[in-house]
Protein backbone atom coordinates (compact mmCIF):
# COMPACT_ATOMS: atom_id res chain seq x y z
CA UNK A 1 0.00 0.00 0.00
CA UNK A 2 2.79 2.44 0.80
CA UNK A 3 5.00 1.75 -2.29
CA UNK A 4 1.16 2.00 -4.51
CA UNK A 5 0.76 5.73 -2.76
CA UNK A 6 4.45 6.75 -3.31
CA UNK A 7 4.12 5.56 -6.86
CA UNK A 8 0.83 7.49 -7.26
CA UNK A 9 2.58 10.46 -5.40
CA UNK A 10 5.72 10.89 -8.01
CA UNK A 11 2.88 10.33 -10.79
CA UNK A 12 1.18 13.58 -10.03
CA UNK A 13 1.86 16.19 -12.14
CA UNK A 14 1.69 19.86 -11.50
CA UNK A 15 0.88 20.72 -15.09
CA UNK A 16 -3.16 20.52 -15.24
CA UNK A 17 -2.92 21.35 -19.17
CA UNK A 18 -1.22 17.91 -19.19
CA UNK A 19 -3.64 15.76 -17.46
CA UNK A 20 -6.25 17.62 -19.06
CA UNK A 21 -4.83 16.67 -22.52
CA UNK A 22 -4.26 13.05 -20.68
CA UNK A 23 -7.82 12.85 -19.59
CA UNK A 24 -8.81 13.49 -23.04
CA UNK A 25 -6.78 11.00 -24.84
CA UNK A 26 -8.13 8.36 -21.98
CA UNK A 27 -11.36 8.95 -22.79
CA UNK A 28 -11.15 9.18 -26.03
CA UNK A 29 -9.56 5.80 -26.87
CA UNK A 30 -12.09 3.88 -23.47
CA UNK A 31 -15.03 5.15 -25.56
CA UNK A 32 -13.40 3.65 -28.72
CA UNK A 33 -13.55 0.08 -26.90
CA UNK A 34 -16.47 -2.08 -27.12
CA UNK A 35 -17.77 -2.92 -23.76
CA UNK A 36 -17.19 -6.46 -23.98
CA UNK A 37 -13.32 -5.55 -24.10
CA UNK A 38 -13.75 -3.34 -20.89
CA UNK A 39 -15.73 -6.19 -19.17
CA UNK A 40 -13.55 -8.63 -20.02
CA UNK A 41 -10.53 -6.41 -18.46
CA UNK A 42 -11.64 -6.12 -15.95
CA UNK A 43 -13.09 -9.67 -14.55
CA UNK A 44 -9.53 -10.71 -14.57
CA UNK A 45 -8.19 -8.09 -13.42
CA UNK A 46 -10.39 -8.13 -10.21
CA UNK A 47 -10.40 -12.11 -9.58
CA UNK A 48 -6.18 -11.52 -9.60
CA UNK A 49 -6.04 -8.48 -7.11
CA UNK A 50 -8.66 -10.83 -5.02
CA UNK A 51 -6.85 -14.00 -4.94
CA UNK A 52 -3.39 -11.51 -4.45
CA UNK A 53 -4.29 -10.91 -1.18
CA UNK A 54 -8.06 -10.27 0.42
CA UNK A 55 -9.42 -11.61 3.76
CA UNK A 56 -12.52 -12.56 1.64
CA UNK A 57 -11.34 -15.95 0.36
CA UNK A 58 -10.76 -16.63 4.25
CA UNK A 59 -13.91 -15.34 4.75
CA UNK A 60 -15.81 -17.12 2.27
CA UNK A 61 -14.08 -20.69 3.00
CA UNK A 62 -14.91 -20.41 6.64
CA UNK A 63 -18.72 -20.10 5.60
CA UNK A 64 -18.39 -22.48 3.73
CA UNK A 65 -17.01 -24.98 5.92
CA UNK A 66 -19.75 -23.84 8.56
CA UNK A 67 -22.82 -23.82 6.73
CA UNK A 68 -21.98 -26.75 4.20
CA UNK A 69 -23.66 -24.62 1.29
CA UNK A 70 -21.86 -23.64 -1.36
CA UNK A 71 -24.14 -22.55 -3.72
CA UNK A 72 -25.88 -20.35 -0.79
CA UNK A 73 -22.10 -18.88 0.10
CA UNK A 74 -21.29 -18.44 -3.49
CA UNK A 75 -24.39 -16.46 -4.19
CA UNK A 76 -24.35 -14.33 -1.04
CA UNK A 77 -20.38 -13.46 -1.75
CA UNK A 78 -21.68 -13.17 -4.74
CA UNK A 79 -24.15 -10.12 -4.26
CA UNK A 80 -21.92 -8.64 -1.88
CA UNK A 81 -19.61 -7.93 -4.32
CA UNK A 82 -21.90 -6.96 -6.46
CA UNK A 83 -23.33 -4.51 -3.57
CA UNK A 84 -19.50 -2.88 -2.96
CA UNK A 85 -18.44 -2.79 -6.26
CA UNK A 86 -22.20 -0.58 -6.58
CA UNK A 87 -20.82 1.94 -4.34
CA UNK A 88 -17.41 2.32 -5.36
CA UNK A 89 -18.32 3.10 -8.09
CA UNK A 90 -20.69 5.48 -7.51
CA UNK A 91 -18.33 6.83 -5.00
CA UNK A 92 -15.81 7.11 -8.03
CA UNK A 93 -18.57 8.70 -10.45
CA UNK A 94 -19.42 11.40 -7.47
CA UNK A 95 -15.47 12.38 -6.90
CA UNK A 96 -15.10 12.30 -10.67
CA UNK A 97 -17.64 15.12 -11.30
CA UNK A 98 -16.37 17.38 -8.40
CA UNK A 99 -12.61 16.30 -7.99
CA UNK A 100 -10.15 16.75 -11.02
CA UNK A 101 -8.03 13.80 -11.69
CA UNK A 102 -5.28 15.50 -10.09
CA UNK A 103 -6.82 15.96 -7.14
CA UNK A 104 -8.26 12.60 -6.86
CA UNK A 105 -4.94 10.80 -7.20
CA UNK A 106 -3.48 13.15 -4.20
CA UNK A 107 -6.19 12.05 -1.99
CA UNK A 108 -6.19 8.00 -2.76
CA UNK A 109 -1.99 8.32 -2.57
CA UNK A 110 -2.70 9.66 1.02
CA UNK A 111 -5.15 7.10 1.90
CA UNK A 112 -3.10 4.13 0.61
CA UNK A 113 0.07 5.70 2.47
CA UNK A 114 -2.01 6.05 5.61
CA UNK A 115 -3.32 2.50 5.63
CA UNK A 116 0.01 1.14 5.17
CA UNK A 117 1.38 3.05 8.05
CA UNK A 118 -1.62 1.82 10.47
CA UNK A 119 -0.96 -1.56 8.75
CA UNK A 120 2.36 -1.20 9.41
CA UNK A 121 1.93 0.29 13.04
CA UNK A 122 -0.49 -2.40 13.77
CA UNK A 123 1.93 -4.87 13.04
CA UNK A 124 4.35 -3.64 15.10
CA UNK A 125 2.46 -2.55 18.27
């Protein structure tokens, strides 16, 4: 998490022209892609990060080993993914329209930087 909000740290730019022009060429070329391409990015994408490392696998084999139900656990994990993913999204659609880009890569930086101090801190205390 640290070395993520360094990396996202150096990446900000103080020319706003640039991201601007950035933005522009981003959403340019995402609108040129069909949505099956974007869907299928990013399935993969999110089964990787959530086998690299998420308590939810832990999570979801300890229900079910309790309950003896897989489909049941499969289709609850299921919607609750569904039901995060929801707001995160609309949580990124909000900041989009009243943070610039800039700004919204300073803030997540700082909150990946301070969760892998208190990760860190947690750790060690």
């Amino acid at each position: 998490m640290i070395a993520y909000g360094v990396w996202l740290l150096l990446g900000i730019r103080n020319d706003e022209d640039g991201l601007k022009d950035e933005e522009t060429k981003l959403l340019t070329r995402s609108a040129e892609k069909n949505a099956w391409s974007i869907f299928l990015g990013i399935v993969p994408m999110l089964v990787l990060l959530d086998l690299a490392g998420d308590a939810t696998e832990i999570l979801i084999i300890v229900f079910v080993a309790n309950f003896q139900n897989i489909v049941l656990v499969f289709v609850g994990s299921l919607l609750a993914l569904a039901a995060a993913t929801a707001v995160e999204t609309t949580v990124g659609h909000t900041l989009s329209r009243v943070l610039s880009m800039h700004r919204i890569k300073l803030v997540s930086s700082l909150v990946f930087l301070t969760l892998g101090i208190v990760v860190i801190v947690g750790m060690l205390a």
